[in-house]
Protein backbone atom coordinates (compact mmCIF):
# COMPACT_ATOMS: atom_id res chain seq x y z
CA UNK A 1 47.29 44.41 -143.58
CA UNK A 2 48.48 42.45 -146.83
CA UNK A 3 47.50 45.30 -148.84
CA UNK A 4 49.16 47.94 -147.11
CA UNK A 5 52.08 46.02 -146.91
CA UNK A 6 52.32 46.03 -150.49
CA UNK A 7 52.13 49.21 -150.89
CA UNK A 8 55.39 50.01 -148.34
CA UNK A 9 57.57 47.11 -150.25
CA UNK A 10 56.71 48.53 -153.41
CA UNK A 11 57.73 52.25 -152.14
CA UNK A 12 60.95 50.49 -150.23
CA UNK A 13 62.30 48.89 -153.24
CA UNK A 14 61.56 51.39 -155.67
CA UNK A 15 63.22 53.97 -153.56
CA UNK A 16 66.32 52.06 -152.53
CA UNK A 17 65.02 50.69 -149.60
CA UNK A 18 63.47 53.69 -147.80
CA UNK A 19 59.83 54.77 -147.84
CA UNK A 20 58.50 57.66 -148.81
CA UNK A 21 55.11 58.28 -148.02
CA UNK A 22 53.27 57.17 -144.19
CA UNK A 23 54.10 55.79 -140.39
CA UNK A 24 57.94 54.49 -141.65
CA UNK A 25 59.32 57.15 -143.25
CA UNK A 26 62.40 58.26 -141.71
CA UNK A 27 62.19 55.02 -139.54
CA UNK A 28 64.42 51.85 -140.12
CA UNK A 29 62.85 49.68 -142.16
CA UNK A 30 64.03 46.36 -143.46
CA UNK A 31 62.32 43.56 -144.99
CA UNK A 32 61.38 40.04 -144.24
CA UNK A 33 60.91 37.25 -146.38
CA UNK A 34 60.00 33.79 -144.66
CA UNK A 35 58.70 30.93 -145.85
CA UNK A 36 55.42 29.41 -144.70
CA UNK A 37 55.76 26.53 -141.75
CA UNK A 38 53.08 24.52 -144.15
CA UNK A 39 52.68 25.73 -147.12
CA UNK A 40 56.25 26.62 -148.14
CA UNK A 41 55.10 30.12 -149.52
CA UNK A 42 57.44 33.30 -149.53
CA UNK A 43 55.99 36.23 -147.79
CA UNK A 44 57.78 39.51 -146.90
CA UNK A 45 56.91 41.85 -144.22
CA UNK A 46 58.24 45.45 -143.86
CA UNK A 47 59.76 45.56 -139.85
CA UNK A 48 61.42 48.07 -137.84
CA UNK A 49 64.78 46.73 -137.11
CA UNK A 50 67.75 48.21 -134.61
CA UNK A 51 71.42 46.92 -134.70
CA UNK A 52 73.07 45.11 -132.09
CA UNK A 53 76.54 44.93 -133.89
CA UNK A 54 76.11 42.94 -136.82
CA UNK A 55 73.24 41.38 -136.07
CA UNK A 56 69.41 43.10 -137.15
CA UNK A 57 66.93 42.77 -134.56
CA UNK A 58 63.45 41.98 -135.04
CA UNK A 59 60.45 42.54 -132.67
CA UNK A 60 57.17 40.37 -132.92
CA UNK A 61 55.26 42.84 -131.33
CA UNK A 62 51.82 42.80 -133.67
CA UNK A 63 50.92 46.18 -132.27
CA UNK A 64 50.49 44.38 -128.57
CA UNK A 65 48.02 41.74 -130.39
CA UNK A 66 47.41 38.36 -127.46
CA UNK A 67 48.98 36.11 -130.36
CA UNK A 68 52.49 36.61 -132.11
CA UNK A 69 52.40 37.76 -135.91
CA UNK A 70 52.66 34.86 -138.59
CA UNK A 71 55.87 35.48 -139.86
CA UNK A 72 57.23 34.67 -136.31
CA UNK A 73 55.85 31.29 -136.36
CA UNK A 74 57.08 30.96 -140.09
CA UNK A 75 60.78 31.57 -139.00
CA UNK A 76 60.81 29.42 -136.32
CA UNK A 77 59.99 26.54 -138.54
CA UNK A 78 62.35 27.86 -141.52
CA UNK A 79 64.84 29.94 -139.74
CA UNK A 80 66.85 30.72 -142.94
CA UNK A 81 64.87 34.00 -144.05
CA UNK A 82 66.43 37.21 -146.59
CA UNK A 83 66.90 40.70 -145.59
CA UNK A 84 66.27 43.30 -147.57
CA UNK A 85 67.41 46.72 -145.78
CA UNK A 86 68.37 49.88 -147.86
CA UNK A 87 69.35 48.31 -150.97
CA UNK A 88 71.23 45.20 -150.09
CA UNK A 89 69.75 41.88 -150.01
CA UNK A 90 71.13 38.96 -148.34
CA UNK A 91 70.27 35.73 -146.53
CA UNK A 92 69.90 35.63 -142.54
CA UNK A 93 69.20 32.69 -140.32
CA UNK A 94 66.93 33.87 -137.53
CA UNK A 95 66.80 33.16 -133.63
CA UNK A 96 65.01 34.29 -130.75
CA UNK A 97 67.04 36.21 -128.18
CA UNK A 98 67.64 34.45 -124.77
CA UNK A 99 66.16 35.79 -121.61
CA UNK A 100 69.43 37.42 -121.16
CA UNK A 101 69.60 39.79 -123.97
CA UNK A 102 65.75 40.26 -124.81
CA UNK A 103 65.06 43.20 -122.33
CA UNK A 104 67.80 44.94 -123.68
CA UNK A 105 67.80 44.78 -126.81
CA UNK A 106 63.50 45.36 -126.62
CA UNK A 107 64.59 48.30 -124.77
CA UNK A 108 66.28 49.46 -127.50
CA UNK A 109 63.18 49.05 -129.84
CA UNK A 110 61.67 51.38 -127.78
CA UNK A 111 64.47 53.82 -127.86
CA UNK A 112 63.41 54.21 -131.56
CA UNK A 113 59.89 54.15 -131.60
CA UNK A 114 58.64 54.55 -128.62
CA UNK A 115 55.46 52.87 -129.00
CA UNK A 116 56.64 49.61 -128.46
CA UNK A 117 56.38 50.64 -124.54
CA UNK A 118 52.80 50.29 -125.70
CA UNK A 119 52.57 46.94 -127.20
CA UNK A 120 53.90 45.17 -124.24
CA UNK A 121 51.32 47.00 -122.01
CA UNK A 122 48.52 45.70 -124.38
CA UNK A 123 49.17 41.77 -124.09
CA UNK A 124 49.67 39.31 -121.30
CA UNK A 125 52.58 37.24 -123.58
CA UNK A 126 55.89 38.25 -123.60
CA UNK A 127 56.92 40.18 -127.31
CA UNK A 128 59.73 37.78 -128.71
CA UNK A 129 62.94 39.73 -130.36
CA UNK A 130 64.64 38.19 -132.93
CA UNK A 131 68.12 38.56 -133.94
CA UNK A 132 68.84 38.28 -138.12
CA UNK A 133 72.34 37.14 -138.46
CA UNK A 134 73.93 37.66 -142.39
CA UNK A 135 74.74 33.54 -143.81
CA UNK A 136 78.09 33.63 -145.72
């Protein structure tokens, strides 16, 4: 996965944050960078995001996978992440929607690529959505 996530950041930031070539062209794409929960190191992930005002929001969906994706348990030890989405950059502090919000806003996931229906059918644990909120 590491490798073909390099290639999509490369593509994203050399084409002002959209990609050109594969599954997330023509899809929104931002971003992630997080820092490890032990090790401290800076890793970015490419993520379909959806607005909810001016918040960015985040699924940790790992394709339906029975354990959440690393750079969910990274943020939840070092909230305070950057953004990278068309060609702004910018730091966010991260949190997991309540129970309240989560269905809709997963909802609207779906209403943008559909396949997150999917993931949720695929796993017994419930997909967390996070919300990105811009710092300063």
């Amino acid at each position: 996965m590491a490798g073909r996530n390099d290639g999509i950041i490369e593509d994203f930031r050399a084409h002002g944050g959209h990609v050109t070539t594969g599954f997330f062209v023509g899809k929104p794409l931002l971003l992630l960078t997080v820092s490890g929960a032990r090790s401290g190191t800076r890793r970015t992930t490419p993520l379909i995001y959806t607005r909810d005002g001016d918040r960015y929001v985040i699924v940790a969906s790992k394709g339906g996978a029975p354990e959440n994706p690393a750079w969910y348990h990274n943020l939840l030890a070092n909230p305070v992440v950057d953004v990278e989405v068309e060609d702004e950059r910018f730091p966010a502090r991260a949190s997991v929607a309540d129970p309240a919000e989560r269905r809709r806003l997963y909802d609207q996931q779906i209403a943008v690529l559909p396949g997150f229906a999917d993931y949720e059918q695929r796993t017994t644990r419930q997909i967390p959505v996070v919300l990105l909120e811009r710092i300063g």
